[in-house]
N, C-alpha and C. Protein backbone atom coordinates (compact mmCIF):
# COMPACT_ATOMS: atom_id res chain seq x y z
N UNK A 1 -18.54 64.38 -75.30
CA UNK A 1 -19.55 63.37 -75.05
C UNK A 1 -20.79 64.07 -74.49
N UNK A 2 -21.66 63.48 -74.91
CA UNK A 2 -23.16 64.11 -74.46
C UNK A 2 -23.26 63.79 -73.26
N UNK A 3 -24.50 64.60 -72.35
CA UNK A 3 -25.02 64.67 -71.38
C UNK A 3 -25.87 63.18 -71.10
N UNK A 4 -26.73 62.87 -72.18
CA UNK A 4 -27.07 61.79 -71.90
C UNK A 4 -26.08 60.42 -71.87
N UNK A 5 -25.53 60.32 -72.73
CA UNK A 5 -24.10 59.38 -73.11
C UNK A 5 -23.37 59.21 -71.83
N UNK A 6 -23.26 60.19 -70.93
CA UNK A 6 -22.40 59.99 -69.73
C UNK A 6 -23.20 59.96 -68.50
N UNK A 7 -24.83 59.78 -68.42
CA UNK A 7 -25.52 59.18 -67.71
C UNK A 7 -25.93 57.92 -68.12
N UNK A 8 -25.80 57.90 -69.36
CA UNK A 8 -26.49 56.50 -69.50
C UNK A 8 -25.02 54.90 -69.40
N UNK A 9 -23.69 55.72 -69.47
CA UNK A 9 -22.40 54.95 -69.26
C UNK A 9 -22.58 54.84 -67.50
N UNK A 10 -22.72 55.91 -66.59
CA UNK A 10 -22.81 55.72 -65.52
C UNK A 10 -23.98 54.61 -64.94
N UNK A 11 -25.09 54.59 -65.60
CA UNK A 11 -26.29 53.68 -65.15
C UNK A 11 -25.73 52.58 -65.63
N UNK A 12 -25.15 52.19 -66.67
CA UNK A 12 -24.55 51.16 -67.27
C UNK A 12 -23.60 50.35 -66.25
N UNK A 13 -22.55 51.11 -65.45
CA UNK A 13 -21.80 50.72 -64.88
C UNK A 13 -22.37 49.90 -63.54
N UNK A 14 -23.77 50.24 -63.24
CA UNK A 14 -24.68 49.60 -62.62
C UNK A 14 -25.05 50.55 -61.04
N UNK A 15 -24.59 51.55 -61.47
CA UNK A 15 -24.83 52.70 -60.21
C UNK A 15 -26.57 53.40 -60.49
N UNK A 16 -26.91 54.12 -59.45
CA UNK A 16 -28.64 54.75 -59.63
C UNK A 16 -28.31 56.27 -59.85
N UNK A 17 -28.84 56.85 -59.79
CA UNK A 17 -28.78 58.28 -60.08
C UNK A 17 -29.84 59.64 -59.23
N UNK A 18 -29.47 60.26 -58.94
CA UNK A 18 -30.78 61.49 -58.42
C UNK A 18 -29.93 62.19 -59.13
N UNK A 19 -31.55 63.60 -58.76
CA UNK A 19 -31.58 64.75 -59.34
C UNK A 19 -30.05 65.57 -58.90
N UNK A 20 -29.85 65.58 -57.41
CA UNK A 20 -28.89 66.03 -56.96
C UNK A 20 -27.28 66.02 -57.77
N UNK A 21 -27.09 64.38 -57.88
CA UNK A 21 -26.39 63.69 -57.75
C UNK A 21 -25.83 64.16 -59.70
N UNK A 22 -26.83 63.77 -60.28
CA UNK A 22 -26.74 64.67 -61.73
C UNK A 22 -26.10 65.80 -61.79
N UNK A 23 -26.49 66.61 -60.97
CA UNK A 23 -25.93 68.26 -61.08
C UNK A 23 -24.35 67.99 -60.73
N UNK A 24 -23.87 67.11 -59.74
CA UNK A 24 -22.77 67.33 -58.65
C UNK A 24 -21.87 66.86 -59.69
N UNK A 25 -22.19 65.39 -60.23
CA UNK A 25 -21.58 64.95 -61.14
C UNK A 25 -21.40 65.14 -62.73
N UNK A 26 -22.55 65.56 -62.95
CA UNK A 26 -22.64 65.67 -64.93
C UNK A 26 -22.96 67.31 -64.94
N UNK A 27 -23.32 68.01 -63.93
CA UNK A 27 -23.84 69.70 -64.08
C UNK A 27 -25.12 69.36 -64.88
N UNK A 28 -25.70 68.41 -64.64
CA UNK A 28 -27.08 68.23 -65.83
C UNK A 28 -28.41 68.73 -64.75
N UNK A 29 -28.79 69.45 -65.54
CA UNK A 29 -30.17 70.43 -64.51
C UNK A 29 -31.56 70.18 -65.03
N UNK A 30 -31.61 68.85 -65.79
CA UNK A 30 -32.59 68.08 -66.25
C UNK A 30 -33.07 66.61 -66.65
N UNK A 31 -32.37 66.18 -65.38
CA UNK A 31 -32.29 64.34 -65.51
C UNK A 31 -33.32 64.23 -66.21
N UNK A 32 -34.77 64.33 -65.85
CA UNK A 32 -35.65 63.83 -66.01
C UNK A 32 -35.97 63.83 -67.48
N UNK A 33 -35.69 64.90 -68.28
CA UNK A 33 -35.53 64.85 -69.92
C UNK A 33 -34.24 64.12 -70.31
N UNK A 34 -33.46 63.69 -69.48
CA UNK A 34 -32.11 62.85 -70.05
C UNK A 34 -33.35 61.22 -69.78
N UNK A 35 -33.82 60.93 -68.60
CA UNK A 35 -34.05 59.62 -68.78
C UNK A 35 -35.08 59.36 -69.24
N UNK A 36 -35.99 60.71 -69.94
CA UNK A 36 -36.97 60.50 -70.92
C UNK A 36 -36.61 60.29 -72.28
N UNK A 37 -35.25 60.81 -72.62
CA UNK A 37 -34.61 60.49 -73.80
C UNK A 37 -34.68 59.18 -74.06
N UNK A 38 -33.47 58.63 -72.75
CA UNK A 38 -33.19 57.77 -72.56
C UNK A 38 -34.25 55.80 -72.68
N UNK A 39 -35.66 56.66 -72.02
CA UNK A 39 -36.32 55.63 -72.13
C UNK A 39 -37.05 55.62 -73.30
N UNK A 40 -37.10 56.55 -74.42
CA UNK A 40 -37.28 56.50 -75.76
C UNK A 40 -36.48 55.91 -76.72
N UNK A 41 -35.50 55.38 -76.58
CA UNK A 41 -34.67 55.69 -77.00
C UNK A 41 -34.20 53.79 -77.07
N UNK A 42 -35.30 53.25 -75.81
CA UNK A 42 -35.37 51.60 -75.62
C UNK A 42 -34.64 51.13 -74.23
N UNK A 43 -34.45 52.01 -73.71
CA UNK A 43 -33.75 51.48 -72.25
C UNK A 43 -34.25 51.27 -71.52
N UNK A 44 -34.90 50.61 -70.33
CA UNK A 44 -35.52 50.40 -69.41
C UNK A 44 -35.18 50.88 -67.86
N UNK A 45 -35.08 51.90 -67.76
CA UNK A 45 -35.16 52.37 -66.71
C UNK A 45 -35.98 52.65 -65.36
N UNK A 46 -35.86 52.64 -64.31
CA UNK A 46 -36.73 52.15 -63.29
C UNK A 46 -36.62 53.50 -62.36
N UNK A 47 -37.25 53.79 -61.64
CA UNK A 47 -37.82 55.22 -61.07
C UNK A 47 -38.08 54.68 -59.81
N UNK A 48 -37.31 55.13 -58.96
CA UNK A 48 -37.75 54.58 -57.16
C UNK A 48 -38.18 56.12 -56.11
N UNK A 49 -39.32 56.58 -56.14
CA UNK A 49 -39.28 57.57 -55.02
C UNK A 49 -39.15 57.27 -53.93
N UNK A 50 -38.25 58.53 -53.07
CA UNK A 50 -37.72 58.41 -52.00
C UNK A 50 -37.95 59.51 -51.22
N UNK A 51 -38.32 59.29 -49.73
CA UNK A 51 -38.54 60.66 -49.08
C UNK A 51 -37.46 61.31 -48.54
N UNK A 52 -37.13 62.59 -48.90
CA UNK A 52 -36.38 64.20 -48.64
C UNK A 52 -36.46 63.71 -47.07
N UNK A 53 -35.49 63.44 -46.43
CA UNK A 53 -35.29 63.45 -45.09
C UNK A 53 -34.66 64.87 -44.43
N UNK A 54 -34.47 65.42 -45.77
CA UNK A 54 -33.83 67.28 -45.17
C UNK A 54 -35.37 68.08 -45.32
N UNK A 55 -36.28 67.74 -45.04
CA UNK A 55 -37.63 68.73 -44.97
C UNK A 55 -39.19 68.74 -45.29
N UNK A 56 -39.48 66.97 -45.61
CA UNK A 56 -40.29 66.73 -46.47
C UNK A 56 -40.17 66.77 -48.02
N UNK A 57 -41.41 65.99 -48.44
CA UNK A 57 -41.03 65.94 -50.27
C UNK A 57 -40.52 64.39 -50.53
N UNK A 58 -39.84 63.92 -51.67
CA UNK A 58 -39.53 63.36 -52.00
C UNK A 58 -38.71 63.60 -53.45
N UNK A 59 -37.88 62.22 -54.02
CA UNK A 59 -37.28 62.60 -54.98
C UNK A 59 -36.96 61.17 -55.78
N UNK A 60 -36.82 61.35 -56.99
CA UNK A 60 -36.62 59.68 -57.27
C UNK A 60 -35.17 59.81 -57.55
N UNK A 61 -34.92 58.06 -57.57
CA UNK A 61 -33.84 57.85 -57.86
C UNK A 61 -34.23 57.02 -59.31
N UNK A 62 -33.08 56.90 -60.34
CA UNK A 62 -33.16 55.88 -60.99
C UNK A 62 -32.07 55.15 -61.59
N UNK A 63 -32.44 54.06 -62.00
CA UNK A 63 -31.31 52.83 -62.48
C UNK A 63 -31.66 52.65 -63.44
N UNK A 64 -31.30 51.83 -64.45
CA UNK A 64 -31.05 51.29 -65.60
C UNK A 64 -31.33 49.70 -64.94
N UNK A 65 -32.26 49.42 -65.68
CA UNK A 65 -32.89 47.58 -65.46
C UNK A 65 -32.41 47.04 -66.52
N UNK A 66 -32.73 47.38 -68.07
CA UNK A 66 -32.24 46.43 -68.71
C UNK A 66 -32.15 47.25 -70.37
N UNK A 67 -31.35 46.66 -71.33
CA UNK A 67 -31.50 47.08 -72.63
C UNK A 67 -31.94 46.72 -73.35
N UNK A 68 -33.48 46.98 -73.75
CA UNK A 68 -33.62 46.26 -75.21
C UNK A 68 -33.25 46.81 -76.88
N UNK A 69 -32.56 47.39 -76.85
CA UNK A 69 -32.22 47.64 -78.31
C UNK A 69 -30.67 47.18 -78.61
């Protein structure tokens, strides 16, 4: 199963996702081209930045809002 396929089953299941959280779980070292796929692709995905409480910065999280295809 693809990389995207098993983020986009996880967002499905109605959970959010980070960058971190990608690696720990899927080893994927490029969410951000998975949920650019992803939002090409007709999914509606939603992008929440959040501030790095380990040092400054920030990081988004994202969910899956809705499907239109």
């Amino acid at each position: 199963m693809s990389t995207d396929t098993l983020i986009l089953n996880y967002l499905k299941q109605g959970n959010s996702i980070t960058q971190f959280e990608a690696i720990e779980l899927f080893r994927c070292y490029r969410l951000s081209a998975v949920i650019h796929r992803l939002r090409g692709a007709g999914y509606q995905i939603k992008s929440h930045r959040q501030p790095n409480t380990n040092g400054g910065g920030a990081f988004s999280r994202y969910e899956l809002d809705e499907v239109l295809v």
